[in-house]
N, C-alpha and C. Protein backbone atom coordinates (compact mmCIF):
# COMPACT_ATOMS: atom_id res chain seq x y z
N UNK A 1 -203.80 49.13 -80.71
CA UNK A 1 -203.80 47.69 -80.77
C UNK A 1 -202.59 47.27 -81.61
N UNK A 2 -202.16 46.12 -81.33
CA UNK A 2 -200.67 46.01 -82.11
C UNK A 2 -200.74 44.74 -83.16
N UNK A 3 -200.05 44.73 -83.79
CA UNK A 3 -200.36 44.35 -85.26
C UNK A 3 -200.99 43.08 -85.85
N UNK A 4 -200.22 41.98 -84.48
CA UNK A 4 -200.85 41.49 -84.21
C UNK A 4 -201.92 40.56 -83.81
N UNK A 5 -202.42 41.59 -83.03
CA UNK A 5 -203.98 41.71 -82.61
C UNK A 5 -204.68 42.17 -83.67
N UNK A 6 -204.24 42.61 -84.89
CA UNK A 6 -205.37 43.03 -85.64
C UNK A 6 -205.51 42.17 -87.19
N UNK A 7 -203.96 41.13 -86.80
CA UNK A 7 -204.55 40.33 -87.75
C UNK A 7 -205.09 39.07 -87.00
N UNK A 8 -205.13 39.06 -85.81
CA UNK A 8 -205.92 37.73 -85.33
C UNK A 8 -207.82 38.47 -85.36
N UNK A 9 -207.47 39.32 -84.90
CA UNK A 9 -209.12 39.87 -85.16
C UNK A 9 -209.70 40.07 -87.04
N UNK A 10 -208.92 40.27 -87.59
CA UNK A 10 -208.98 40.00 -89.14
C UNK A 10 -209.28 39.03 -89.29
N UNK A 11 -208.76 38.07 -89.18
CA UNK A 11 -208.39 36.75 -89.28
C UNK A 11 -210.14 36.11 -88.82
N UNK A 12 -210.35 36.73 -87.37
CA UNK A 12 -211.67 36.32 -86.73
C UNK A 12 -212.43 36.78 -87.93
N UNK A 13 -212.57 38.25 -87.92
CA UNK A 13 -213.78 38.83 -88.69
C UNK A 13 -213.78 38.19 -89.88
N UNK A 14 -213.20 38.20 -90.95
CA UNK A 14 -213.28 37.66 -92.52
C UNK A 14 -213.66 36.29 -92.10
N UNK A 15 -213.32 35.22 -91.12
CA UNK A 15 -213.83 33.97 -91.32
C UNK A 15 -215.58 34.26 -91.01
N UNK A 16 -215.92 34.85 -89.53
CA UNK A 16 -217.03 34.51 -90.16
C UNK A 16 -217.58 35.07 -90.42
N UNK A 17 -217.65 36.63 -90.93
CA UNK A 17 -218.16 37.18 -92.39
C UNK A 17 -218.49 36.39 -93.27
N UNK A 18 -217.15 35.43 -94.25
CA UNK A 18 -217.25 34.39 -95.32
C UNK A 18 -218.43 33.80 -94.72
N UNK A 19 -218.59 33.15 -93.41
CA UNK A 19 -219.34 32.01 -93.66
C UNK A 19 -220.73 32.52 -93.32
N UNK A 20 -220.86 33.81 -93.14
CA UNK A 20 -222.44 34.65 -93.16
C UNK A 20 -222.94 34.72 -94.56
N UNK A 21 -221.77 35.28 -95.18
CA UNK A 21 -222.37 35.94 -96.34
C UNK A 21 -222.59 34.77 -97.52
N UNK A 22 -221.49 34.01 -97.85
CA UNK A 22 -221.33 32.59 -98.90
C UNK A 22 -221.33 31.55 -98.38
N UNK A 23 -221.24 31.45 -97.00
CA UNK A 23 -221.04 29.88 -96.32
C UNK A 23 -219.59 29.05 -96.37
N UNK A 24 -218.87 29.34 -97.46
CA UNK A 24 -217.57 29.34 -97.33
C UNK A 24 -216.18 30.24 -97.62
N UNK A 25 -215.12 29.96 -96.99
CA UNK A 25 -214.17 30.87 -96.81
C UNK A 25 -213.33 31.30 -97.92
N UNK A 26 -212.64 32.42 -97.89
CA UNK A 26 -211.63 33.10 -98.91
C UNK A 26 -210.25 32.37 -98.66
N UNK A 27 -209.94 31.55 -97.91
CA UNK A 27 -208.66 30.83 -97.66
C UNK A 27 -208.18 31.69 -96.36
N UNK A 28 -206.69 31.62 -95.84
CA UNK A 28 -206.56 32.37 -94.82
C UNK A 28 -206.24 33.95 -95.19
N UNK A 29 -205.09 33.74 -96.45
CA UNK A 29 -204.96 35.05 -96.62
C UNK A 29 -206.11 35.85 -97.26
N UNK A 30 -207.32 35.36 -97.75
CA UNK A 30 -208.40 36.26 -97.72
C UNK A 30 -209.05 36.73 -96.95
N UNK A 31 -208.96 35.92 -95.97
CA UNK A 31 -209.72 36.00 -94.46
C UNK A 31 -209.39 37.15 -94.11
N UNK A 32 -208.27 36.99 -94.24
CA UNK A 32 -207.31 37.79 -93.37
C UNK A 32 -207.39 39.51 -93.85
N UNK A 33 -207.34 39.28 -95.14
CA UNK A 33 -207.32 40.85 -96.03
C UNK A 33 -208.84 40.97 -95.79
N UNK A 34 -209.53 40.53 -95.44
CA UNK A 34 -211.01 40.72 -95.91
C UNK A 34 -211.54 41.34 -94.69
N UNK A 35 -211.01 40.15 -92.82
CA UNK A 35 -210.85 40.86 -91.82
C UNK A 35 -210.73 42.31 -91.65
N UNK A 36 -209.03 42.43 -92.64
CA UNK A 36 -208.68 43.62 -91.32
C UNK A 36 -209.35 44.74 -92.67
N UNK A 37 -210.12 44.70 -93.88
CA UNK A 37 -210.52 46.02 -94.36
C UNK A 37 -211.68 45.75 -93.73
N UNK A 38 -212.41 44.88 -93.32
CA UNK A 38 -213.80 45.45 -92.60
C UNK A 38 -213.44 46.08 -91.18
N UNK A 39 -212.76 45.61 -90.36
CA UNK A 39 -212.21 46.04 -88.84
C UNK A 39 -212.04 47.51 -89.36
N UNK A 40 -211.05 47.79 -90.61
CA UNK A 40 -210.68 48.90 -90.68
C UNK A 40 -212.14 50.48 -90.89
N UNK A 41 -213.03 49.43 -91.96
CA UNK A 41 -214.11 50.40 -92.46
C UNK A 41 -215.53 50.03 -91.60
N UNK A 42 -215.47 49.02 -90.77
CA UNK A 42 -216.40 48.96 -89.23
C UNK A 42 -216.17 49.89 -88.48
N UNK A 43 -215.20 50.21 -88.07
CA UNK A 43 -214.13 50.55 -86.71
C UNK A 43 -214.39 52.55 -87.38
N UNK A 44 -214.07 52.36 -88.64
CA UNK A 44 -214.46 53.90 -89.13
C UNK A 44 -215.93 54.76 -88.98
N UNK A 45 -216.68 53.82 -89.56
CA UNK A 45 -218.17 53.90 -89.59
C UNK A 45 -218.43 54.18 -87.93
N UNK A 46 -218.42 53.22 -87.08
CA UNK A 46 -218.93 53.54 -85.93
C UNK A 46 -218.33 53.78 -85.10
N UNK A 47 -217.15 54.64 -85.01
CA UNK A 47 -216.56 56.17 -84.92
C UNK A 47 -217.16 57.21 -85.25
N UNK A 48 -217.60 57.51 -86.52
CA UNK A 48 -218.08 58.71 -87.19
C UNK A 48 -219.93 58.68 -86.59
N UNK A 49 -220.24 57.76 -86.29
CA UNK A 49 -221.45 57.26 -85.28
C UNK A 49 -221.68 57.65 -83.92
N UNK A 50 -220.50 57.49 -83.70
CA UNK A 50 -219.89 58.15 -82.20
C UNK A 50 -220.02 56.64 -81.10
N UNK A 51 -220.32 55.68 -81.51
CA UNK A 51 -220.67 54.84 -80.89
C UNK A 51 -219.20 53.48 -80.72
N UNK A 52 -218.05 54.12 -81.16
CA UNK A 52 -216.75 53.78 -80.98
C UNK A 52 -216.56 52.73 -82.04
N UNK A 53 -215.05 52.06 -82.55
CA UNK A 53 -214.84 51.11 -83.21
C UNK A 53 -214.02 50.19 -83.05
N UNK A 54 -213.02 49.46 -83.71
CA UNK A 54 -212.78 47.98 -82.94
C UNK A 54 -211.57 48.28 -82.57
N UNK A 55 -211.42 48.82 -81.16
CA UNK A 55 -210.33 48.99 -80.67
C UNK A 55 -209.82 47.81 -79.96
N UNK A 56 -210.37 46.62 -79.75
CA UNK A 56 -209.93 45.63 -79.31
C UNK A 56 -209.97 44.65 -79.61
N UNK A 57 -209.55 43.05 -79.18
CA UNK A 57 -210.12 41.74 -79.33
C UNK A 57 -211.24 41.86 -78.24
N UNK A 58 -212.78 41.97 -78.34
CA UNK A 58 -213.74 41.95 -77.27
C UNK A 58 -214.86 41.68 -77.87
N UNK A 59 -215.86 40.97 -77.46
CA UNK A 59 -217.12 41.51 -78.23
C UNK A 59 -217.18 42.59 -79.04
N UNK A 60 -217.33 43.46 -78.73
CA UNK A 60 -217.90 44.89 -79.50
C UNK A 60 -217.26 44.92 -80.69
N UNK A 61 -215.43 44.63 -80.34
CA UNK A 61 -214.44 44.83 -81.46
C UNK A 61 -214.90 44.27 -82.79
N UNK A 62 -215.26 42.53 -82.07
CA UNK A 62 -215.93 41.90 -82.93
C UNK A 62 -216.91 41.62 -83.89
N UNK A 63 -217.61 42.14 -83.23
CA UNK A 63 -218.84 42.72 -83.45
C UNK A 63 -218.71 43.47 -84.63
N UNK A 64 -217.94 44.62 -84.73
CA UNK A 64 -217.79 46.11 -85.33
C UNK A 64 -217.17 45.34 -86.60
N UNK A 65 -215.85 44.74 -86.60
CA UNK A 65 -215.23 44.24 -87.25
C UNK A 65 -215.98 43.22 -88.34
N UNK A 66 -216.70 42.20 -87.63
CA UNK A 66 -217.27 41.27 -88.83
C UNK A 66 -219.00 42.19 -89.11
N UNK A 67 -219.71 43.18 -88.68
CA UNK A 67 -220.01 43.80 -89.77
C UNK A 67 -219.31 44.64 -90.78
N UNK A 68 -218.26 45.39 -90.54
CA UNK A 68 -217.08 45.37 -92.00
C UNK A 68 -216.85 45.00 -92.70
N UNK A 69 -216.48 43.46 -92.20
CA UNK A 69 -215.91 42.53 -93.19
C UNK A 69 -217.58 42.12 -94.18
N UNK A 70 -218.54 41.58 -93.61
CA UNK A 70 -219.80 41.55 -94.12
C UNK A 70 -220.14 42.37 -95.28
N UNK A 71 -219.68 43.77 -95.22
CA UNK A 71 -220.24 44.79 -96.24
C UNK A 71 -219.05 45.13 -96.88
N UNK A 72 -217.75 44.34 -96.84
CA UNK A 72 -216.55 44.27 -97.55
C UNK A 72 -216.85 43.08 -98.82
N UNK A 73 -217.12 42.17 -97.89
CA UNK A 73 -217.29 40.83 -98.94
C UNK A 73 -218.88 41.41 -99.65
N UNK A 74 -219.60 42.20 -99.32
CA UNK A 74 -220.84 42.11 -100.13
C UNK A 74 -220.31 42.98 -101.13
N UNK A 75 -219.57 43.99 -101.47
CA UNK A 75 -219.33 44.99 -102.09
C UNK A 75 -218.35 44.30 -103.17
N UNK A 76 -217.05 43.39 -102.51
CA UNK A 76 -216.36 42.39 -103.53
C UNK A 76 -217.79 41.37 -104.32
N UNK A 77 -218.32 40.99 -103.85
CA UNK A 77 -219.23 39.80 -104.73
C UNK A 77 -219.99 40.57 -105.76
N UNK A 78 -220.00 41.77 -105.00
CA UNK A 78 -221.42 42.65 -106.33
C UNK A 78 -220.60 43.22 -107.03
N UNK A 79 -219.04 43.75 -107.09
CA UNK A 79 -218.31 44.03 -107.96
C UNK A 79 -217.40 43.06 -109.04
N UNK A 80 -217.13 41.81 -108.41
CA UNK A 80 -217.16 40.89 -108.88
C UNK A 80 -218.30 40.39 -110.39
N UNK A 81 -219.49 40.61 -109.83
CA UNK A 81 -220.54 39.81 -110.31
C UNK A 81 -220.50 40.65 -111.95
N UNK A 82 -220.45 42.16 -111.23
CA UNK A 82 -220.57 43.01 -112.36
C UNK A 82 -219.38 43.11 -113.37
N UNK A 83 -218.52 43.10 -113.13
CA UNK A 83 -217.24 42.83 -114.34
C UNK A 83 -216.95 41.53 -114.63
């Protein structure tokens, strides 16, 4: 996938991740960083699952991607919370 495509799918995933998890957004460039490490650690996870990861802009990609971003931003808020 080319570069991108993986910050418009970033871009997708971190927005609505943000607005699952807090209801509002990290701005774009958080979106954006927040996107492509969940795409990146979605896309890993369900690989190692065998059940593939976000190789595309598609549903599934999507899919894969904003649960990433979901357990990206939960892991920033609870590390956050704690320091």
């Amino acid at each position: 996938m080319s570069f991108l495509a993986w910050i418009v799918l970033g871009l997708l995933a971190g927005f609505i991740a943000s607005k699952i998890v807090d209801r509002q957004g990290s701005g774009w460039a958080g979106d954006i960083l927040l996107g492509v490490a969940g795409a990146v650690l979605g896309g890993s996870f369900f690989t190692l699952l065998g059940i593939g990861g976000a190789g595309c802009i598609k549903l599934h990609g999507l899919l894969v991607s904003v649960s990433g971003a979901i357990l990206v931003l939960l892991a920033f808020h609870l590390i956050r919370r704690v320091v």
